[in-house]
C-alpha atoms as a PDB file:
ATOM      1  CA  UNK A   1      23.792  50.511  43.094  1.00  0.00           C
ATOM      2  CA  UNK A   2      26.333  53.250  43.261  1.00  0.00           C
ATOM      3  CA  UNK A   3      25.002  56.649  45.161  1.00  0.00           C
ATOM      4  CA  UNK A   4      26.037  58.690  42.157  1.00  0.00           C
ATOM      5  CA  UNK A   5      25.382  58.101  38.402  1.00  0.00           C
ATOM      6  CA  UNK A   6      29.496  57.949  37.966  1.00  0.00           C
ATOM      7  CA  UNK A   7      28.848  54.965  40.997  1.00  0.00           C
ATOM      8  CA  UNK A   8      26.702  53.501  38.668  1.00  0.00           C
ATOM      9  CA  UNK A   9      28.345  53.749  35.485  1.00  0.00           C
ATOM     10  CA  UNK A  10      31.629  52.140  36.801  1.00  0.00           C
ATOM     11  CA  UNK A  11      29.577  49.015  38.487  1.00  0.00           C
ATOM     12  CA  UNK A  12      27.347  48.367  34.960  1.00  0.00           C
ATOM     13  CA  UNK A  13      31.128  48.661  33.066  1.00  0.00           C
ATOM     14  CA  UNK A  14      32.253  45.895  35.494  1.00  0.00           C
ATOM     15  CA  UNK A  15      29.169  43.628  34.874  1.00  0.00           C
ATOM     16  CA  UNK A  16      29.770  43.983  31.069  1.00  0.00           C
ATOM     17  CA  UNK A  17      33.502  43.181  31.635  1.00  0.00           C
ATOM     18  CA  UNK A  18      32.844  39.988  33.474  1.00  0.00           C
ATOM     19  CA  UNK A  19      29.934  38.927  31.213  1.00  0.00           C
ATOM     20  CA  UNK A  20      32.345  39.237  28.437  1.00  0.00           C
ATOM     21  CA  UNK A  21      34.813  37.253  29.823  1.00  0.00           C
ATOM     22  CA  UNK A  22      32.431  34.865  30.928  1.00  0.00           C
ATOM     23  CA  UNK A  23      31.215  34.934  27.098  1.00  0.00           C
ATOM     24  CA  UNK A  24      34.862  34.449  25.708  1.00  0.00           C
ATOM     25  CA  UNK A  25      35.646  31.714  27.986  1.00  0.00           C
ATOM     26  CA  UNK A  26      32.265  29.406  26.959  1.00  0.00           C
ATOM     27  CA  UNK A  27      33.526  30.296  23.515  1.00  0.00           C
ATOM     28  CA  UNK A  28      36.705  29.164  23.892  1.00  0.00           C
ATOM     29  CA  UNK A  29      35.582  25.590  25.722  1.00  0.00           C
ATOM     30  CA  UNK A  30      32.737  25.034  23.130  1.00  0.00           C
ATOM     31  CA  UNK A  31      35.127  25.454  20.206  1.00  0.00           C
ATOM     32  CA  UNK A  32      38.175  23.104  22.048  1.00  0.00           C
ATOM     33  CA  UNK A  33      35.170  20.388  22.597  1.00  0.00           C
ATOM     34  CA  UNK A  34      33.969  20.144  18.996  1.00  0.00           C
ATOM     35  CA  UNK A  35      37.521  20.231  17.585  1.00  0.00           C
ATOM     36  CA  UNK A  36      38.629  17.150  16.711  1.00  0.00           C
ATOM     37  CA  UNK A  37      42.304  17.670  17.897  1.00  0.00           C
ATOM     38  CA  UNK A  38      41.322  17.672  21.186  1.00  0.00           C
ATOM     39  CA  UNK A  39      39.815  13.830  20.908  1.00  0.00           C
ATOM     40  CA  UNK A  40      42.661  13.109  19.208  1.00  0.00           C
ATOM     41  CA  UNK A  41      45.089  14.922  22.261  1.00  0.00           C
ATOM     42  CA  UNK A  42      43.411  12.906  24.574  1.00  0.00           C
ATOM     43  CA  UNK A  43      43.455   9.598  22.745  1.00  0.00           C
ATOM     44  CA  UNK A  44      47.784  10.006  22.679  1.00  0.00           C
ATOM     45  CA  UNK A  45      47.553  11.167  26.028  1.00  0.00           C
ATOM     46  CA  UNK A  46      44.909   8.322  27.684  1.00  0.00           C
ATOM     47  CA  UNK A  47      44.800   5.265  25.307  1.00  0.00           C
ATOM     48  CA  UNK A  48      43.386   3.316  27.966  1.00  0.00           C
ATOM     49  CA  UNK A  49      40.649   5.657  28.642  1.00  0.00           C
ATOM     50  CA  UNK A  50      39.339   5.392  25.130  1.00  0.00           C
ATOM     51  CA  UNK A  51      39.519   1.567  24.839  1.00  0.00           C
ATOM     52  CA  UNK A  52      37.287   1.696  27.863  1.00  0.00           C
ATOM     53  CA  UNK A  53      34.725   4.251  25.959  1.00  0.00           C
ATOM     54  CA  UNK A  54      34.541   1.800  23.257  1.00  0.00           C
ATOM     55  CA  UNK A  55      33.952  -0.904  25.237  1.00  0.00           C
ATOM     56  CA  UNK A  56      31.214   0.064  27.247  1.00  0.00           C
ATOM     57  CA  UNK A  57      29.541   1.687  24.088  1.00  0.00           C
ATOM     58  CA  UNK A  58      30.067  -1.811  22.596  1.00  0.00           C
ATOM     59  CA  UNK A  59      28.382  -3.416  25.797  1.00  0.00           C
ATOM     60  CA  UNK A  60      25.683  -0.956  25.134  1.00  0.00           C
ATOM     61  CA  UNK A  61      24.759  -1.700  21.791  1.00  0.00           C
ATOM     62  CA  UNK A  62      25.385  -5.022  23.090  1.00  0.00           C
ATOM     63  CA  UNK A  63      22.311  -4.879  25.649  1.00  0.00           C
ATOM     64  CA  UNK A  64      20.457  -2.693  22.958  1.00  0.00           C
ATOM     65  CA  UNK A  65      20.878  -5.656  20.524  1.00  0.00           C
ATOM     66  CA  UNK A  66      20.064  -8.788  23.047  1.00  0.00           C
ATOM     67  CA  UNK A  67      17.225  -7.359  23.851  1.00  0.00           C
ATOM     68  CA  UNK A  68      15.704  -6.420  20.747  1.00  0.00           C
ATOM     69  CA  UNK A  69      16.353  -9.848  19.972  1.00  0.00           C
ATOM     70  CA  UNK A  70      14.828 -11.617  23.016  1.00  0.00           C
ATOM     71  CA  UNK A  71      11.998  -9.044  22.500  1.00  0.00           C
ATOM     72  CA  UNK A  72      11.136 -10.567  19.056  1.00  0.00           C
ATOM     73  CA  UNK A  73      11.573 -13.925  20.399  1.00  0.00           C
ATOM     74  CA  UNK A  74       9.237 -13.724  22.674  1.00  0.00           C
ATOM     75  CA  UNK A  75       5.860 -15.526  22.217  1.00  0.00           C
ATOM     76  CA  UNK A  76       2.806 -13.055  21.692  1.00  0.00           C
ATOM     77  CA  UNK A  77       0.360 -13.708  24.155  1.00  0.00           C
ATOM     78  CA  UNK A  78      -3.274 -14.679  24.334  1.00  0.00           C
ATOM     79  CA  UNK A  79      -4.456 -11.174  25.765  1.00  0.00           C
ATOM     80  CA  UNK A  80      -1.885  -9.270  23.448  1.00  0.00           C
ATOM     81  CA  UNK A  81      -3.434 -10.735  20.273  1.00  0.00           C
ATOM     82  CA  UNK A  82      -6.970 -10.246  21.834  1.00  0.00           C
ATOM     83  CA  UNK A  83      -5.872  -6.584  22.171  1.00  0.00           C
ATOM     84  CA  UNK A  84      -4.512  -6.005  19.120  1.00  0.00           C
ATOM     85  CA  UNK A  85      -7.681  -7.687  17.070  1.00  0.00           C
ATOM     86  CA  UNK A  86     -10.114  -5.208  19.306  1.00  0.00           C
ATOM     87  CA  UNK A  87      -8.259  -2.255  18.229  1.00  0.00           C
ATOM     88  CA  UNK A  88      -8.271  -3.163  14.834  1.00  0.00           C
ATOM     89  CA  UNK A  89     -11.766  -3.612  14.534  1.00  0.00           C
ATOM     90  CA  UNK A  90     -12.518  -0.590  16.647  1.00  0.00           C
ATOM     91  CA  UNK A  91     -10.205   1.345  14.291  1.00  0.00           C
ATOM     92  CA  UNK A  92     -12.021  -0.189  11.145  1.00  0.00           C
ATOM     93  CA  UNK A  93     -15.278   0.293  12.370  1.00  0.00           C
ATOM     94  CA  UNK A  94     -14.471   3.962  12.920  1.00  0.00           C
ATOM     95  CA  UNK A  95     -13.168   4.607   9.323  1.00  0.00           C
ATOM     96  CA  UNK A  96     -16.431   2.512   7.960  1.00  0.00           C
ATOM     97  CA  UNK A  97     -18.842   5.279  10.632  1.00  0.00           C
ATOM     98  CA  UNK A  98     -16.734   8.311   8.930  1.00  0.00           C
ATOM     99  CA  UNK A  99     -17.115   6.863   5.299  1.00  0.00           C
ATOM    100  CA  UNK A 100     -20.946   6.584   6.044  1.00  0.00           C
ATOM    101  CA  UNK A 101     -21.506   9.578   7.570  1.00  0.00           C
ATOM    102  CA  UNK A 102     -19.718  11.515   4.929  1.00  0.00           C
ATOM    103  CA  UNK A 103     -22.138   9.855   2.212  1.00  0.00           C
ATOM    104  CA  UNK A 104     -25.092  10.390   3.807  1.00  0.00           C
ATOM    105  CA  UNK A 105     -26.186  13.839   2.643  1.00  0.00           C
ATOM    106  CA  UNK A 106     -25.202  12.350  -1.229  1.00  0.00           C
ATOM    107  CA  UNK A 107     -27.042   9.289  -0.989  1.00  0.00           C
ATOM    108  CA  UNK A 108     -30.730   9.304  -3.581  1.00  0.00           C
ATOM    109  CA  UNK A 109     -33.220   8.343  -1.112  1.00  0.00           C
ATOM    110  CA  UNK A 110     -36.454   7.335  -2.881  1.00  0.00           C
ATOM    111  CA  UNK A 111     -39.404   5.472  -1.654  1.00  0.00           C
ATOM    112  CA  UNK A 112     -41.752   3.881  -4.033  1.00  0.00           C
ATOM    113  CA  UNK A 113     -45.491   2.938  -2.546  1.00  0.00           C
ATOM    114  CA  UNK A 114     -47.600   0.125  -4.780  1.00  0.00           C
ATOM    115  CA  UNK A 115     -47.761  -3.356  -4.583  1.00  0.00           C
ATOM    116  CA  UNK A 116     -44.857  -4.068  -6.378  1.00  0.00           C
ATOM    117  CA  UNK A 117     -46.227  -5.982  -9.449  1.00  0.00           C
ATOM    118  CA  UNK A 118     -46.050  -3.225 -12.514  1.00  0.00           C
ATOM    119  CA  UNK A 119     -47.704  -6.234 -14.669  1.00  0.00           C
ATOM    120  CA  UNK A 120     -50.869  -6.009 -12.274  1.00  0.00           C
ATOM    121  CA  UNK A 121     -53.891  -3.658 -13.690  1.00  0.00           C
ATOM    122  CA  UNK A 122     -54.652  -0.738 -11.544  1.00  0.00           C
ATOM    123  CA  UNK A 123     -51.320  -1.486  -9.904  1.00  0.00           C
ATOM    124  CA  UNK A 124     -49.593   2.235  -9.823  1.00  0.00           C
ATOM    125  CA  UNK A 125     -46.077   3.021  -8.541  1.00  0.00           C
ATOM    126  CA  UNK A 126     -45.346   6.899  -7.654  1.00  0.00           C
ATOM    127  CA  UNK A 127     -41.845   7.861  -6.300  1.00  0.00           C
ATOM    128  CA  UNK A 128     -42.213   9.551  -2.766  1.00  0.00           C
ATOM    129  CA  UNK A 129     -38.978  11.769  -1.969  1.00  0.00           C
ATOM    130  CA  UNK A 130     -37.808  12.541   1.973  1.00  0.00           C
ATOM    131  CA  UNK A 131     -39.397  16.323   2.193  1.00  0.00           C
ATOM    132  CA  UNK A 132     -36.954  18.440   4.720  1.00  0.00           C
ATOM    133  CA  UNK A 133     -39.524  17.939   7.502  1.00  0.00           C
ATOM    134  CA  UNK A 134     -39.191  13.806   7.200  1.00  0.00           C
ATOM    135  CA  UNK A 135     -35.656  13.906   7.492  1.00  0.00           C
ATOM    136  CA  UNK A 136     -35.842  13.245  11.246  1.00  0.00           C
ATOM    137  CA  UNK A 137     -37.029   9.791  10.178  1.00  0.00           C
ATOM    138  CA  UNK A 138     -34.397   9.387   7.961  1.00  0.00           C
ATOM    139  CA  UNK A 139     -31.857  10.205  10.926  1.00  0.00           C
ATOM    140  CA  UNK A 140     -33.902   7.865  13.010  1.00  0.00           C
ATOM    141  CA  UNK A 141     -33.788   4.697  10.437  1.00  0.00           C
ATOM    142  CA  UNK A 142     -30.047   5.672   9.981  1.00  0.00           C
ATOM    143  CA  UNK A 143     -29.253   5.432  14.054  1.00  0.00           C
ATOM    144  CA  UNK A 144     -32.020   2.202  14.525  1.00  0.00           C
ATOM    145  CA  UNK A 145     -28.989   0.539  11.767  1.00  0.00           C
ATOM    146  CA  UNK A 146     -25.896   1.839  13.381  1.00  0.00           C
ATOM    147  CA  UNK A 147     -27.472   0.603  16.861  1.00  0.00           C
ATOM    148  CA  UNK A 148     -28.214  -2.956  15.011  1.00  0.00           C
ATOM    149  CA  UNK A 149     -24.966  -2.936  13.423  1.00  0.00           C
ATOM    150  CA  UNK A 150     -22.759  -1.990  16.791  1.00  0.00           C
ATOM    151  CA  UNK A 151     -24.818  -5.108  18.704  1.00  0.00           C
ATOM    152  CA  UNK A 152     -24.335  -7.411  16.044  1.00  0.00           C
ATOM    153  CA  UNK A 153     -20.427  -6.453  15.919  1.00  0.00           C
ATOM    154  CA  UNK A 154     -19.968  -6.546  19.756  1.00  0.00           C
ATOM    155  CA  UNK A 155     -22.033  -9.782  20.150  1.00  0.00           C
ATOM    156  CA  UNK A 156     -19.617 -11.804  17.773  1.00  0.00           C
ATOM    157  CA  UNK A 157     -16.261  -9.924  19.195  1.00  0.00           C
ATOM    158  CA  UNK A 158     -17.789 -11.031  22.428  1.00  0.00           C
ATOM    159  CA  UNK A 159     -18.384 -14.319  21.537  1.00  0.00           C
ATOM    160  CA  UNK A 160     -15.131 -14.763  19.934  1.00  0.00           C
ATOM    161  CA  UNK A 161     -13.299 -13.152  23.336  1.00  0.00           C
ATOM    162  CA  UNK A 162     -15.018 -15.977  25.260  1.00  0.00           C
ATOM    163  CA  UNK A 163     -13.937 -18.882  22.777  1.00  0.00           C
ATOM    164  CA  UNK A 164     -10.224 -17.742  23.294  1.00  0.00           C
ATOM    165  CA  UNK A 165     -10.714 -17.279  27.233  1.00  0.00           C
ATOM    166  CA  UNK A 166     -11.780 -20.807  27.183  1.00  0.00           C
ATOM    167  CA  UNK A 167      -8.984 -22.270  25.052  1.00  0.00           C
ATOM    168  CA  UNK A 168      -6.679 -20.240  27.263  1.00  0.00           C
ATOM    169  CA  UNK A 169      -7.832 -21.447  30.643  1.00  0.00           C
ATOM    170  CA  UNK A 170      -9.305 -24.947  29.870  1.00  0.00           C
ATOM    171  CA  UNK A 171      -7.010 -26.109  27.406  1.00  0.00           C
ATOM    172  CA  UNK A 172      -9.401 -27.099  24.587  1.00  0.00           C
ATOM    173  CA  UNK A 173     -12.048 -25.901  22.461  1.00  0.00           C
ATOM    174  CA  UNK A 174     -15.435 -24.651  24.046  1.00  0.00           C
ATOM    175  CA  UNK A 175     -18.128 -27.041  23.843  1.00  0.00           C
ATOM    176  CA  UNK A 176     -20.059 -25.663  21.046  1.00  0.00           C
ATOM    177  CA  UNK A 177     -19.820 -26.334  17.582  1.00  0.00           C
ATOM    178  CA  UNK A 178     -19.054 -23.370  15.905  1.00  0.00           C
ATOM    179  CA  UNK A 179     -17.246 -20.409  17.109  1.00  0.00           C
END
């Protein structure tokens, strides 16, 4: 910085000149790039040089193309459709836990205590209805069926992975008779 304010003054002007410049010349290159005249300048002056663009963004989409190709060719694997069947069923088991759990507080829970047979004399049925303090067992029951439901689920996608481990690596179907 300048020792006087004049000092100053004159130094700031100068940085304003040559940011201005700066600003006109970026200007100036940004609108010669996106005018087309330009391309077409170069194109009369370098023929060869634009043949060569076009080929290698031919190759390119060339590559782009073989491989997409090959890609879809290619023979899903054992482990692939494995993965693909345990993220379905993890992703439908999900949505089926969110459906459930959104129902719960709607569903009409009603217990009825007798022996069942309304024809029988003396036989009397009277509706008993979850009181806020029971709903613990509710929440209990409800998590005792997820629990069952989960084991169940994993013990046949378990028994399933197995099966296809066995075709995979033995060659033939695993010596039981249902799978």
């Amino acid at each position: 910085m300048g020792a006087t304010a004049a000092d100053t003054k004159r130094e700031i002007d100068e940085i304003r000149k040559d940011v201005s410049s700066a600003v006109s010349e970026l200007r100036a290159r940004v609108t010669r790039a996106l005018s087309p005249k330009t391309y077409v300048e170069y194109a009369r002056e370098n023929p060869a040089a634009i043949i060569g663009v076009g080929l290698a963004g031919l190759s390119v989409a060339g590559v782009v193309l073989a491989r997409s190709v090959a890609q879809s060719r290619r023979p899903v694997t054992a482990s692939e459709r494995l993965q693909a069947g345990v993220a379905g069923a993890a992703e439908s088991l999900a949505e089926g836990a969110q459906r459930a759990w959104a129902a719960v507080p709607s569903l009409p829970v009603e217990v009825r205590v007798g022996t069942g047979d309304a024809k029988a004399k003396g036989s009397e049925t009277k509706p008993l209805a979850l009181q806020p303090r029971d709903q613990g067992m509710f929440k209990r029951m409800l998590w005792g069926g997820l629990v069952a439901v989960m084991m169940a689920g994993g013990g046949l996608l378990a028994r399933r992975a197995s099966a296809t481990i066995w075709r995979t690596a033995m060659g033939e179907a695993p010596p039981t008779k249902n799978i």
